[in-house]
PDB file of N, CA and C in Angstrom:
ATOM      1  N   UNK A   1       1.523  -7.269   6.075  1.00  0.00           N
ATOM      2  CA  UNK A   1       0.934  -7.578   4.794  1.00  0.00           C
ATOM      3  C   UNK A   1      -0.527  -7.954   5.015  1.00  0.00           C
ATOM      4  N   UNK A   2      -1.238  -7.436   4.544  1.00  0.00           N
ATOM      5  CA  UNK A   2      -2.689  -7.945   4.078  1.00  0.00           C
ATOM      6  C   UNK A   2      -3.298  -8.448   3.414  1.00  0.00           C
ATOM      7  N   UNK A   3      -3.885  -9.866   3.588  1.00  0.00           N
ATOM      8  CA  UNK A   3      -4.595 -11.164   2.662  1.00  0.00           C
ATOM      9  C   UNK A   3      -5.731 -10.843   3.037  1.00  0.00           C
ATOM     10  N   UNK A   4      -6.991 -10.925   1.478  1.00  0.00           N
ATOM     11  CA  UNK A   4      -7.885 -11.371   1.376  1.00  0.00           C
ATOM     12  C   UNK A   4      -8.557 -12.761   1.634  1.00  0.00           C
ATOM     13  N   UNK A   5      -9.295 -13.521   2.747  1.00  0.00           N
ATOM     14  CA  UNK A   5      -9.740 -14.626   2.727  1.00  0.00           C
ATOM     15  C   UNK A   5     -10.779 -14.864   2.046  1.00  0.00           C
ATOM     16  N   UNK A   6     -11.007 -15.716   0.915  1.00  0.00           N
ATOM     17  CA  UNK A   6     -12.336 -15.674   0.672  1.00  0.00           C
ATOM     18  C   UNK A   6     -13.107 -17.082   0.556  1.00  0.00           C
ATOM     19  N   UNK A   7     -14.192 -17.035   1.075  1.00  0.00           N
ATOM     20  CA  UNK A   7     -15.343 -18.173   1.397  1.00  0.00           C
ATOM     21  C   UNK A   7     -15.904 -18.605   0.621  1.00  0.00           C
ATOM     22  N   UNK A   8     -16.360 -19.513   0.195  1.00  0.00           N
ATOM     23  CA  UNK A   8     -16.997 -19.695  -0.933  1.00  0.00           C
ATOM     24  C   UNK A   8     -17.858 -20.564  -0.508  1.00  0.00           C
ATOM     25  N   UNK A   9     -19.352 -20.758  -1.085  1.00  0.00           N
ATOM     26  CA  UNK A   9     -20.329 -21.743  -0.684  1.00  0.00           C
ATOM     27  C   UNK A   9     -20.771 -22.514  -1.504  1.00  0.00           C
ATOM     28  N   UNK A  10     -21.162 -23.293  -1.432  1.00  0.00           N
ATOM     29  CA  UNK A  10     -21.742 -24.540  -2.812  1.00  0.00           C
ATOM     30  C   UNK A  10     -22.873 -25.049  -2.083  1.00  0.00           C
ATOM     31  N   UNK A  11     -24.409 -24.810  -2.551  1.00  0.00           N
ATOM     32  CA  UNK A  11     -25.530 -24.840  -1.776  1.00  0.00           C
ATOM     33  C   UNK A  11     -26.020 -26.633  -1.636  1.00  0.00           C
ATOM     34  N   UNK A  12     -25.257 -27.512  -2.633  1.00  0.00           N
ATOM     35  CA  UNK A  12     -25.489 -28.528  -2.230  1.00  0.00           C
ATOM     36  C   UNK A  12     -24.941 -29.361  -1.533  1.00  0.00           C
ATOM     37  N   UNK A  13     -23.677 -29.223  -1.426  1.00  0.00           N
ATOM     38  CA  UNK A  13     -22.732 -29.348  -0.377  1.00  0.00           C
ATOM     39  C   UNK A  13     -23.899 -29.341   0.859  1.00  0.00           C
ATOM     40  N   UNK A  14     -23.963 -27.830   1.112  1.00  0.00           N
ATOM     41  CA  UNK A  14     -23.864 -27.401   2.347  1.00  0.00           C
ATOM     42  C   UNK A  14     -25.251 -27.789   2.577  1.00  0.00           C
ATOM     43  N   UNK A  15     -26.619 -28.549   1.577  1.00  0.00           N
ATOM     44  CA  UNK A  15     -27.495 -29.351   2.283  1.00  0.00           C
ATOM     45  C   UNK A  15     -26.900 -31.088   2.493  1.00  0.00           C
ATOM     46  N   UNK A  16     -26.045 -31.071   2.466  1.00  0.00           N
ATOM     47  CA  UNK A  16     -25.477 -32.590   2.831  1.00  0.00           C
ATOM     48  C   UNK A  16     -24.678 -32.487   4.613  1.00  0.00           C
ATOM     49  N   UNK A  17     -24.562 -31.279   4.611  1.00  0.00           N
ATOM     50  CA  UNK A  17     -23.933 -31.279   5.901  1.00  0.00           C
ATOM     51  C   UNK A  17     -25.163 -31.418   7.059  1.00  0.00           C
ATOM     52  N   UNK A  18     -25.319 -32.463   7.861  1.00  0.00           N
ATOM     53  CA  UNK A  18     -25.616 -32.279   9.123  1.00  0.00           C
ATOM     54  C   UNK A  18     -25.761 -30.891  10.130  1.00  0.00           C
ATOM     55  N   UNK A  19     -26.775 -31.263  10.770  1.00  0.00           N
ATOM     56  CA  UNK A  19     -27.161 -29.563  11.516  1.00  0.00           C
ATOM     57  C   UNK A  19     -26.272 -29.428  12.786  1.00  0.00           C
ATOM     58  N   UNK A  20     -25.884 -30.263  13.324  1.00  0.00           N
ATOM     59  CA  UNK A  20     -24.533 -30.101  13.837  1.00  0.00           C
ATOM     60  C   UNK A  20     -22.964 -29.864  13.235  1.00  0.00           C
ATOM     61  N   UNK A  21     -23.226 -30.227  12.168  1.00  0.00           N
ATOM     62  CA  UNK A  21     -21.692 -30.024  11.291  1.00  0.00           C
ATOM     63  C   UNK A  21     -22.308 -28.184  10.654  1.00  0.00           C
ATOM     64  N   UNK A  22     -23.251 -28.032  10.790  1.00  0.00           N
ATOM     65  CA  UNK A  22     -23.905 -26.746   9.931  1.00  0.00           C
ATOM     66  C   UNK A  22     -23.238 -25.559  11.530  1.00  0.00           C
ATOM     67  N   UNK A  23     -23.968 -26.081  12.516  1.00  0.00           N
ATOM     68  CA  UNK A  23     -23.684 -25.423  13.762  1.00  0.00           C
ATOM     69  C   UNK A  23     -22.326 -25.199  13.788  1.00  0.00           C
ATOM     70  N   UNK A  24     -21.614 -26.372  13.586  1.00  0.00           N
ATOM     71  CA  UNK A  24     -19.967 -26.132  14.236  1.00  0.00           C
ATOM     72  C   UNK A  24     -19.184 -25.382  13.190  1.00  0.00           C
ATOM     73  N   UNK A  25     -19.741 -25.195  12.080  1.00  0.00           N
ATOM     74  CA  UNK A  25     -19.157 -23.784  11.169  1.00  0.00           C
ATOM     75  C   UNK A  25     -19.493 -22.654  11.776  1.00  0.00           C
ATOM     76  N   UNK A  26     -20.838 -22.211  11.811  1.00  0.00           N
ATOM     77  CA  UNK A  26     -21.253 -21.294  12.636  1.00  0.00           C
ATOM     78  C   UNK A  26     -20.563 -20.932  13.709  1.00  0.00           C
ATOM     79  N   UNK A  27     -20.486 -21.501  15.105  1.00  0.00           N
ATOM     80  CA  UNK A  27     -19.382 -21.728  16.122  1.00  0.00           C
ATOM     81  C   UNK A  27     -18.538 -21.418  15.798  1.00  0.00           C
ATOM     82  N   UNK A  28     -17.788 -22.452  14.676  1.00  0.00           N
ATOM     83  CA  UNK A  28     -15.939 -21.991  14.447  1.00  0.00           C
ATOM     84  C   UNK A  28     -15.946 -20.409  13.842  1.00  0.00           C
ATOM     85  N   UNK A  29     -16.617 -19.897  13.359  1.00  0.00           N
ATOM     86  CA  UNK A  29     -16.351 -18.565  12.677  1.00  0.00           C
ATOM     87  C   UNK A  29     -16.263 -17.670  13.828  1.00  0.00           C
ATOM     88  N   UNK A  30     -17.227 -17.982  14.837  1.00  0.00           N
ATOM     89  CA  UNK A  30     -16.985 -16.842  16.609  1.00  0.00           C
ATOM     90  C   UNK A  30     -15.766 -17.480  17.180  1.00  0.00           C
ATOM     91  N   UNK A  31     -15.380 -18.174  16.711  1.00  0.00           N
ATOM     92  CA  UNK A  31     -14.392 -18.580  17.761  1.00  0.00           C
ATOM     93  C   UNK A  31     -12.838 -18.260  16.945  1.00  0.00           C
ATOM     94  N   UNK A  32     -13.035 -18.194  15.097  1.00  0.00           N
ATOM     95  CA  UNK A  32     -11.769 -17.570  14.645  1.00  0.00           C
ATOM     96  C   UNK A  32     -11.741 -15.892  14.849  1.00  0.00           C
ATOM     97  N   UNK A  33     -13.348 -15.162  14.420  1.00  0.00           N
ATOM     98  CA  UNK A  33     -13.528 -14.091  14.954  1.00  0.00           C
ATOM     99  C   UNK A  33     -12.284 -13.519  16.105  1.00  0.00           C
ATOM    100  N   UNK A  34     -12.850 -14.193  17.156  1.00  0.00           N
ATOM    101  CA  UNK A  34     -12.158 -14.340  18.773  1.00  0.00           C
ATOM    102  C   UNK A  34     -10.960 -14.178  18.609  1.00  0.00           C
ATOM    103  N   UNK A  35     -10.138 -15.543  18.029  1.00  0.00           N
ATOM    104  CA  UNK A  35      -8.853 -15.468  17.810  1.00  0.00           C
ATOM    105  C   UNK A  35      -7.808 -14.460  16.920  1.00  0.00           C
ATOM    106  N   UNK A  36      -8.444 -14.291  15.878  1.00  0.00           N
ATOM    107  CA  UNK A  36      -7.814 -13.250  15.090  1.00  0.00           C
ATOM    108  C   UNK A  36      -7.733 -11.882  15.609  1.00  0.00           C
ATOM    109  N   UNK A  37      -8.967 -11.556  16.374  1.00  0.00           N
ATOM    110  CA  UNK A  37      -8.454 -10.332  17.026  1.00  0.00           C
ATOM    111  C   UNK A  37      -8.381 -10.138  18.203  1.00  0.00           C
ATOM    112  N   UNK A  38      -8.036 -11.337  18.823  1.00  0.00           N
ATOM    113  CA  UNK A  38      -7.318 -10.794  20.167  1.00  0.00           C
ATOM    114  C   UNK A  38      -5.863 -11.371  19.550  1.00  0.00           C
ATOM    115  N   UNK A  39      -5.317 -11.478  18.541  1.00  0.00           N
ATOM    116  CA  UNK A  39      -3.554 -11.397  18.080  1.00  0.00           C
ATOM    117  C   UNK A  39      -3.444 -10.495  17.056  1.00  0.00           C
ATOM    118  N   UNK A  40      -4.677  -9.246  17.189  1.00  0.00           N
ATOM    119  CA  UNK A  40      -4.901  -7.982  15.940  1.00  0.00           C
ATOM    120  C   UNK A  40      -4.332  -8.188  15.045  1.00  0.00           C
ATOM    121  N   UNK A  41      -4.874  -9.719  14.535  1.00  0.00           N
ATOM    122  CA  UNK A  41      -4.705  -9.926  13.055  1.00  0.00           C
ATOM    123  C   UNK A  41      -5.758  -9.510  12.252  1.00  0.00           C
ATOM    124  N   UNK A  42      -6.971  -9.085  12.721  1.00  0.00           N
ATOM    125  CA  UNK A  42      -8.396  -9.054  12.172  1.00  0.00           C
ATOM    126  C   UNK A  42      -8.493  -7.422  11.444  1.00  0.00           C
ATOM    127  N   UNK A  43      -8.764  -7.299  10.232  1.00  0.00           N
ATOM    128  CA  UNK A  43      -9.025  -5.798  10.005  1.00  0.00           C
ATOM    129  C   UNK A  43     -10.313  -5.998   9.583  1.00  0.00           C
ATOM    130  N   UNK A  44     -11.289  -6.508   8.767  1.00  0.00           N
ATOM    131  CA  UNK A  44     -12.481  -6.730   8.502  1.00  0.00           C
ATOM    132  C   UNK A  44     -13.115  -7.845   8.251  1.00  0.00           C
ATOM    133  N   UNK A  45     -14.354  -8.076   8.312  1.00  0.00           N
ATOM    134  CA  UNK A  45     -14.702  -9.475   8.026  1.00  0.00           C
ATOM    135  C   UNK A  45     -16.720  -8.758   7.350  1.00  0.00           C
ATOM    136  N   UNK A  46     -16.848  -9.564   6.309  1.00  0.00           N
ATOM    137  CA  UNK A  46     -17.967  -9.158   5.704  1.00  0.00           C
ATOM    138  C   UNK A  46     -18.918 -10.823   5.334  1.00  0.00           C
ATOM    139  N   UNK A  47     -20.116 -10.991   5.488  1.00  0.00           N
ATOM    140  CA  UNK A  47     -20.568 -12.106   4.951  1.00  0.00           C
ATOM    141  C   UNK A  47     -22.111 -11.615   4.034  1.00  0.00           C
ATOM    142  N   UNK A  48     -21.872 -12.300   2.875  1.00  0.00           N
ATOM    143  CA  UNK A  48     -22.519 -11.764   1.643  1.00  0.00           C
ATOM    144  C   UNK A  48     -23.980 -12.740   1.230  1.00  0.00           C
ATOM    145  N   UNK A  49     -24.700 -11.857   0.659  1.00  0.00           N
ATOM    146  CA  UNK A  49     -26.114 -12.489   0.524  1.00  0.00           C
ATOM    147  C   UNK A  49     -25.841 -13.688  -0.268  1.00  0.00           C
ATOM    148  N   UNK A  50     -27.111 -14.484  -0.793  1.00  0.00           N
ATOM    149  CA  UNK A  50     -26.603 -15.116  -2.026  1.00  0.00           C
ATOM    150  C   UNK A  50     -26.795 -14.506  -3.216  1.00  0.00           C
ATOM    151  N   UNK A  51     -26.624 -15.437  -4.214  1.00  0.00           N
ATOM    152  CA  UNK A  51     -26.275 -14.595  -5.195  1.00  0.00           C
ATOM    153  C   UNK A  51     -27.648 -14.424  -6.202  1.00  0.00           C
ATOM    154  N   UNK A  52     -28.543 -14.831  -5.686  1.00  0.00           N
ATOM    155  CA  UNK A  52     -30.232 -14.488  -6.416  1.00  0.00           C
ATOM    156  C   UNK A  52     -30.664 -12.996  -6.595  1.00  0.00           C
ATOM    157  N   UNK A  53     -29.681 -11.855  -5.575  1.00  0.00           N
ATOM    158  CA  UNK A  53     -30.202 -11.331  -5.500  1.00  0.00           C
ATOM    159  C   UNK A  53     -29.121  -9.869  -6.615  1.00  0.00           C
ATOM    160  N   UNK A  54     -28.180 -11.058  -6.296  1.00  0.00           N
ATOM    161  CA  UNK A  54     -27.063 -10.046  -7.322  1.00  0.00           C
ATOM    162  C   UNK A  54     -27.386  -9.722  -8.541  1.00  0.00           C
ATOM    163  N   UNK A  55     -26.635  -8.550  -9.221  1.00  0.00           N
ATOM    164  CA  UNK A  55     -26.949  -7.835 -10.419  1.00  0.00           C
ATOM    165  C   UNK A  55     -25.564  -7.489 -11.015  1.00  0.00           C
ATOM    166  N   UNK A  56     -25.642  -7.995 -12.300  1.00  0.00           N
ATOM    167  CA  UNK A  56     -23.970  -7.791 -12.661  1.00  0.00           C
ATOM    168  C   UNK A  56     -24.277  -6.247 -14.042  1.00  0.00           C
ATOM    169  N   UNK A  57     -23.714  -5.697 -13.942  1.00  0.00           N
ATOM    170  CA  UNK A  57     -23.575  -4.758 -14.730  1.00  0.00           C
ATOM    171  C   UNK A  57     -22.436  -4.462 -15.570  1.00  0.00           C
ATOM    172  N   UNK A  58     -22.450  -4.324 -16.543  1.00  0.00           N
ATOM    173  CA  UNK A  58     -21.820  -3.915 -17.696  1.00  0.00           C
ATOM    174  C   UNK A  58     -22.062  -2.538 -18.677  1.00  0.00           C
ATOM    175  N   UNK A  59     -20.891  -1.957 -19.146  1.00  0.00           N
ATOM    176  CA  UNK A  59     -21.267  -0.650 -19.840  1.00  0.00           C
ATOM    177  C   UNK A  59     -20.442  -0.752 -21.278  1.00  0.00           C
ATOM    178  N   UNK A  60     -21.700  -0.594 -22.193  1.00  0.00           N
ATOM    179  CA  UNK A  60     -20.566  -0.771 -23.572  1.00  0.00           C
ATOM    180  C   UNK A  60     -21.533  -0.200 -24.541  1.00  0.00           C
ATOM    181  N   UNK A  61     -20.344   0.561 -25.351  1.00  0.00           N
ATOM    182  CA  UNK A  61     -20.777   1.814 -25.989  1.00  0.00           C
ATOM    183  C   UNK A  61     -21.645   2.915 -25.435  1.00  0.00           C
ATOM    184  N   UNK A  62     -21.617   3.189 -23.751  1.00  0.00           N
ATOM    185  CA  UNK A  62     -22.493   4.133 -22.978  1.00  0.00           C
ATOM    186  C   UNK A  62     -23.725   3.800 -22.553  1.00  0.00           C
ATOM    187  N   UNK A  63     -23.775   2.394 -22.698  1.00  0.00           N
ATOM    188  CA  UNK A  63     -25.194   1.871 -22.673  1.00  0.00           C
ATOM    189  C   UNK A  63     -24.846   0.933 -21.427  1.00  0.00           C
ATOM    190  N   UNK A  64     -25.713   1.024 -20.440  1.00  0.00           N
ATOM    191  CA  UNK A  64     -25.567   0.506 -19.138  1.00  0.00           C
ATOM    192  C   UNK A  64     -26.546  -1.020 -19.488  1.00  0.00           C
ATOM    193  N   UNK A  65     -26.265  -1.973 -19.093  1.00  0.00           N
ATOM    194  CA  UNK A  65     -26.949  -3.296 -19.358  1.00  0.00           C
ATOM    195  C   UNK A  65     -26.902  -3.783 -17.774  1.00  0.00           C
ATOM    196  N   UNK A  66     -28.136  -4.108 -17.037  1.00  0.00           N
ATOM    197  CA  UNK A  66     -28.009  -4.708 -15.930  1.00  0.00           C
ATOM    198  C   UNK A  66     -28.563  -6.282 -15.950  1.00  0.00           C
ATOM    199  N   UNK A  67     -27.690  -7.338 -15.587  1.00  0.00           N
ATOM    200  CA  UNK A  67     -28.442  -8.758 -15.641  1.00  0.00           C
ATOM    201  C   UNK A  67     -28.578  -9.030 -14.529  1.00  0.00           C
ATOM    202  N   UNK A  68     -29.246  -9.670 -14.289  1.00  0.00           N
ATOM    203  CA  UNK A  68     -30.031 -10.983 -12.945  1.00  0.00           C
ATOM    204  C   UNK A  68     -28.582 -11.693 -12.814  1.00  0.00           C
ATOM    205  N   UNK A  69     -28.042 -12.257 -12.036  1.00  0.00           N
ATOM    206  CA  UNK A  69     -27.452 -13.190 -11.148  1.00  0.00           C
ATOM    207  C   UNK A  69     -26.124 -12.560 -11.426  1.00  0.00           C
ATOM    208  N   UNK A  70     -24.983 -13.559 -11.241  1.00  0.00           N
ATOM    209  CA  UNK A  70     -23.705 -13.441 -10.626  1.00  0.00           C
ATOM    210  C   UNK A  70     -23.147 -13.602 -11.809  1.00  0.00           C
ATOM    211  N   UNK A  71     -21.638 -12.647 -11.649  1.00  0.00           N
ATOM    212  CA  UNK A  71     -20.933 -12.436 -13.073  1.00  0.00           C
ATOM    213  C   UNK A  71     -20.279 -14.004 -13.544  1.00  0.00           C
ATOM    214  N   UNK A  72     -19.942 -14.776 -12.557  1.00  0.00           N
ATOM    215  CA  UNK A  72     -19.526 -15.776 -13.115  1.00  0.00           C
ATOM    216  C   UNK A  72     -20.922 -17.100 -12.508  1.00  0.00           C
ATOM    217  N   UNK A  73     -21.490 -17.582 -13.072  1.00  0.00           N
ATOM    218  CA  UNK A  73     -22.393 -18.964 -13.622  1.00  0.00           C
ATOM    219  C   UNK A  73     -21.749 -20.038 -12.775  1.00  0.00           C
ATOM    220  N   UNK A  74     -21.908 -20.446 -11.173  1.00  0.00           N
ATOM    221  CA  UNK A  74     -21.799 -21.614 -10.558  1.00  0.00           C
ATOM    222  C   UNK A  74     -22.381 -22.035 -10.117  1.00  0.00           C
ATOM    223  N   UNK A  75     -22.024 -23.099  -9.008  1.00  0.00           N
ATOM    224  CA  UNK A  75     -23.002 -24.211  -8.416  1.00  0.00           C
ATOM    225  C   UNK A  75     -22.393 -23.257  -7.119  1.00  0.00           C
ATOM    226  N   UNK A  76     -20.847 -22.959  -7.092  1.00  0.00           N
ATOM    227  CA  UNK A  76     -20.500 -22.308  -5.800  1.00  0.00           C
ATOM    228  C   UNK A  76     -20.572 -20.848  -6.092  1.00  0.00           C
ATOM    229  N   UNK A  77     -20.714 -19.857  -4.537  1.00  0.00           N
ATOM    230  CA  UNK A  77     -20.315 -18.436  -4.654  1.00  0.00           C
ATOM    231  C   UNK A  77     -19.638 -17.726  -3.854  1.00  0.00           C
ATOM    232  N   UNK A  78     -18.961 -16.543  -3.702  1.00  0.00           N
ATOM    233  CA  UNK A  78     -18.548 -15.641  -2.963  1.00  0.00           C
ATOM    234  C   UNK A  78     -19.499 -15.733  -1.759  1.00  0.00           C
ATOM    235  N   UNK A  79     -19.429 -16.273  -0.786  1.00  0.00           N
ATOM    236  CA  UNK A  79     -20.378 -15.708   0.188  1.00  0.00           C
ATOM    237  C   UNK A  79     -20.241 -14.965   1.663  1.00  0.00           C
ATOM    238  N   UNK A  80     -18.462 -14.207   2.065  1.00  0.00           N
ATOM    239  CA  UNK A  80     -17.993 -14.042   2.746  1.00  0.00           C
ATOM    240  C   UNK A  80     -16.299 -13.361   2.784  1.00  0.00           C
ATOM    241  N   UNK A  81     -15.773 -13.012   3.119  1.00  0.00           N
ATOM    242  CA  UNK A  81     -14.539 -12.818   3.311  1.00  0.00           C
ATOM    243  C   UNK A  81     -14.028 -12.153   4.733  1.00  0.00           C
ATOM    244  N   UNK A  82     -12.632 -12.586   5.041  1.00  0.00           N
ATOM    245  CA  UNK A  82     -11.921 -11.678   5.950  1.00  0.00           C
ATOM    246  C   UNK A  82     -10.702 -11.102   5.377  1.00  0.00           C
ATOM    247  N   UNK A  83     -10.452  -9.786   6.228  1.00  0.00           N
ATOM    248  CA  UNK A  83      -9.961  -8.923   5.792  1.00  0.00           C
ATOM    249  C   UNK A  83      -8.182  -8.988   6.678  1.00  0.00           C
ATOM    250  N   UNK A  84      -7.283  -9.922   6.546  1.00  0.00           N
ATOM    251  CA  UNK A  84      -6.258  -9.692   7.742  1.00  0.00           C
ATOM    252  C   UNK A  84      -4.698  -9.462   7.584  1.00  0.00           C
ATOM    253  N   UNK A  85      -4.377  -8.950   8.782  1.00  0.00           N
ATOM    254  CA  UNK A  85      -2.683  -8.660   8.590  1.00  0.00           C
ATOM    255  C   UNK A  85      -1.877  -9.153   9.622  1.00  0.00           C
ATOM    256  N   UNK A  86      -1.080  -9.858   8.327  1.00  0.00           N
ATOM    257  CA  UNK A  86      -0.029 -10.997   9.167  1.00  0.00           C
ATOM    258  C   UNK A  86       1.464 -10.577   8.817  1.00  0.00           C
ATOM    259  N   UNK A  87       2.292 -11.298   9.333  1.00  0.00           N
ATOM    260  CA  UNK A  87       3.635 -11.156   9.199  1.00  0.00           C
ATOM    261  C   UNK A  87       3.520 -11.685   7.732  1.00  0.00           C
ATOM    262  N   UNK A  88       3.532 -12.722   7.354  1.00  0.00           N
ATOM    263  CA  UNK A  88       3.755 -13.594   6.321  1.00  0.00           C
ATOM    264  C   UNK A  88       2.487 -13.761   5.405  1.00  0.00           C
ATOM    265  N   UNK A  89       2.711 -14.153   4.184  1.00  0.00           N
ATOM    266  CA  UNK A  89       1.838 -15.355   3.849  1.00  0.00           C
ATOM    267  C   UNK A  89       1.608 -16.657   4.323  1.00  0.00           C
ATOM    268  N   UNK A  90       2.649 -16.826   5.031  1.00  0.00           N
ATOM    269  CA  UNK A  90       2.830 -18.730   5.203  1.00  0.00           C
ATOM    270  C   UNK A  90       1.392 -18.440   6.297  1.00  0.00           C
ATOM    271  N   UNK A  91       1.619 -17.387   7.595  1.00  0.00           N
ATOM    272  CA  UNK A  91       0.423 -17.091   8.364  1.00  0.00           C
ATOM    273  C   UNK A  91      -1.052 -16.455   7.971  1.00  0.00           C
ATOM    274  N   UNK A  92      -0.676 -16.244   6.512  1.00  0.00           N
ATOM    275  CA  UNK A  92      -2.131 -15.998   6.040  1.00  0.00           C
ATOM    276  C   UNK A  92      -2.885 -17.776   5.750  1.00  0.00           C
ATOM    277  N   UNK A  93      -2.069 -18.336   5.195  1.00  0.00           N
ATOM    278  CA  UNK A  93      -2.376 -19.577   5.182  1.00  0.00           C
ATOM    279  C   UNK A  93      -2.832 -20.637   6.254  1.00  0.00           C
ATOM    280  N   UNK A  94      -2.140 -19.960   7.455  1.00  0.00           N
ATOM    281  CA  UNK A  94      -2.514 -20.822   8.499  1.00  0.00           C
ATOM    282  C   UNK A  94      -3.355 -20.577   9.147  1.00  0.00           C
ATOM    283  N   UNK A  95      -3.982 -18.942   8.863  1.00  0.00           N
ATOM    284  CA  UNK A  95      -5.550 -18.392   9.292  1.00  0.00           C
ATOM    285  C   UNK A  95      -6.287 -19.603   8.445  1.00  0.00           C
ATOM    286  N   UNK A  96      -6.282 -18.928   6.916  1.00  0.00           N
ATOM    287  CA  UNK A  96      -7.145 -19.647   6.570  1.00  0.00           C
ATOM    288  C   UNK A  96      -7.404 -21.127   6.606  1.00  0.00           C
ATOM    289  N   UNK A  97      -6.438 -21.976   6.781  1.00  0.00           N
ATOM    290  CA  UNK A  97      -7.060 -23.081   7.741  1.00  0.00           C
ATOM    291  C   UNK A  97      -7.566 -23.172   8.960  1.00  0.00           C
ATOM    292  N   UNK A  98      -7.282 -21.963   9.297  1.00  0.00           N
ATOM    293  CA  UNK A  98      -7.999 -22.255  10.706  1.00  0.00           C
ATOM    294  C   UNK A  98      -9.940 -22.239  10.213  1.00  0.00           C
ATOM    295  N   UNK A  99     -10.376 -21.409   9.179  1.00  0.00           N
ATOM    296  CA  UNK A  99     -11.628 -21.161   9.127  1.00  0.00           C
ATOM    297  C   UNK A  99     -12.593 -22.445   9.347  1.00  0.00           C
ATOM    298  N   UNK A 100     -13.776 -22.974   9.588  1.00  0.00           N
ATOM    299  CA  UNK A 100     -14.133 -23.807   9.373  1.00  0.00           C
ATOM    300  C   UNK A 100     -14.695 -24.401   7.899  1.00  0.00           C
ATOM    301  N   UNK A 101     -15.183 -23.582   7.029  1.00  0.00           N
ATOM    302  CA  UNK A 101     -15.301 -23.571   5.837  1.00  0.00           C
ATOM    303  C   UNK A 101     -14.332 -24.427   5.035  1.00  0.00           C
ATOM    304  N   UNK A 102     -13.343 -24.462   5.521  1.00  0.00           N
ATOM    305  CA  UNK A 102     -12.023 -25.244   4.668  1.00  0.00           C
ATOM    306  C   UNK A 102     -12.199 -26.742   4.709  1.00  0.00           C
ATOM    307  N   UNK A 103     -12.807 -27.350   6.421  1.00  0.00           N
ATOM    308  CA  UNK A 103     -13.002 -28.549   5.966  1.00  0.00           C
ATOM    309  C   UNK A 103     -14.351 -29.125   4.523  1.00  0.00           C
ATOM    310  N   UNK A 104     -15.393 -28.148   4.375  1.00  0.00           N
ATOM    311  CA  UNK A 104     -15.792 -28.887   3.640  1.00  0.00           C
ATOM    312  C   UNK A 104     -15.490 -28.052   1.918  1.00  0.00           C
ATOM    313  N   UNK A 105     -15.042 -27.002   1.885  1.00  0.00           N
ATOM    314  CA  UNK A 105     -14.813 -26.246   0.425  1.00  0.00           C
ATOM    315  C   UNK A 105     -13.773 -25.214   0.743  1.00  0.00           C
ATOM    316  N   UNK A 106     -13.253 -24.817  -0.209  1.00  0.00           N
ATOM    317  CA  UNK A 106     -11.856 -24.004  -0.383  1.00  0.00           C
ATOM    318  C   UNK A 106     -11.945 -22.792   0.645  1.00  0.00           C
ATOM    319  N   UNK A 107     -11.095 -22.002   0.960  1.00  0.00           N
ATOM    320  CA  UNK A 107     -10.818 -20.942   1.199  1.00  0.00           C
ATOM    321  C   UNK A 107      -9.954 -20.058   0.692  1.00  0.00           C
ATOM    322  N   UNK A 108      -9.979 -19.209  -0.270  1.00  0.00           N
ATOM    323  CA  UNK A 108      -8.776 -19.100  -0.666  1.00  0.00           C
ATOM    324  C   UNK A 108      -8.093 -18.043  -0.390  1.00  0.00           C
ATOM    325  N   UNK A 109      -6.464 -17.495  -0.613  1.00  0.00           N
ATOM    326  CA  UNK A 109      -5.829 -16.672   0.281  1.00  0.00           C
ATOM    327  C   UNK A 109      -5.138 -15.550  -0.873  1.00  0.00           C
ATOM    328  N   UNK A 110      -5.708 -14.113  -0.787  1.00  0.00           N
ATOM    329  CA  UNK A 110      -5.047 -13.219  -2.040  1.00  0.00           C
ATOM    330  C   UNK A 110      -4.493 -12.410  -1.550  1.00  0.00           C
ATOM    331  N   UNK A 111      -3.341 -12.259  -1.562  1.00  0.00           N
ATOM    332  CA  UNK A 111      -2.438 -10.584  -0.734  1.00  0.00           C
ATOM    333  C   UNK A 111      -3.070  -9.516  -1.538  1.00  0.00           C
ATOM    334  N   UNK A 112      -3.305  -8.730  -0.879  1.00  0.00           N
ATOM    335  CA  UNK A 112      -4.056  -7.584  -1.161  1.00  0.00           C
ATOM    336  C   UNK A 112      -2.695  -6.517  -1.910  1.00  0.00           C
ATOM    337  N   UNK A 113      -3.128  -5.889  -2.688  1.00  0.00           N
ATOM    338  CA  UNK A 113      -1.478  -5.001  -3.244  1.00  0.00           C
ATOM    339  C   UNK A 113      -2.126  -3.340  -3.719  1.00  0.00           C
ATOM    340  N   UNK A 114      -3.459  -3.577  -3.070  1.00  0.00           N
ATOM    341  CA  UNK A 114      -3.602  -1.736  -3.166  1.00  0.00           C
ATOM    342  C   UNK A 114      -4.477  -1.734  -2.473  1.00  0.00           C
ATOM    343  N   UNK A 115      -4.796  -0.677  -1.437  1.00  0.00           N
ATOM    344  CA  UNK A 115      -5.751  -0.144  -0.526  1.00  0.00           C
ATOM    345  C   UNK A 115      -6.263   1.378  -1.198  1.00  0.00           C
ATOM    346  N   UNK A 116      -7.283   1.886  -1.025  1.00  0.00           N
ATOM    347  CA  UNK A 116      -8.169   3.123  -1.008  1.00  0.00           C
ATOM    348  C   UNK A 116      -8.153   3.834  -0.108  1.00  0.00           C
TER     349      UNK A 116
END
């Protein structure tokens, strides 16, 4: 089965964290990297700009409308995901605690139910 992990960032948070607590996220992500695929749980892993630069688009009545920022209006954003396959959910869950991201903001865990 395959879960979506997804990361999420909250930019003030993450100026409250210490540059060693900033580092040891950094760190922990090579070191879940590491782990997930040497037990070829790992199928992809992507980390995403912020969201200043995003463009949400919409089409109604044939008319293409492009706006400035992110479809949903937060303080937090999408800024990452992994892509993995586990036996279970219970072990999708226990990836995503492993991430470091979790100690200071969510991670959250979506079984994937269609591929391309």
């Amino acid at each position: 089965m395959r879960y979506l992990l997804t990361l999420h960032m909250n930019p003030t948070l993450w100026g409250t964290l210490t540059d060693g607590q900033k580092n040891g996220v950094y760190e922990g992500h090579g070191a879940f990297i590491k782990t997930i695929t040497d037990t070829g749980e790992m199928v992809e892993t992507k980390a995403l700009a912020e969201p200043a630069g995003t463009k949400t688009v919409r089409v109604q009545n044939s008319a293409t409308r492009v706006q400035q920022g992110a479809f949903v209006e937060s303080d937090a954003f999408l800024c990452g995901y992994y892509v993995v396959d586990v036996a279970s959910e219970a072990r999708a869950v226990e990836l995503a605690a492993m991430i470091p991201d979790a100690q200071y903001t969510a991670v959250e865990v979506r079984k994937i139910v269609h591929e391309g």
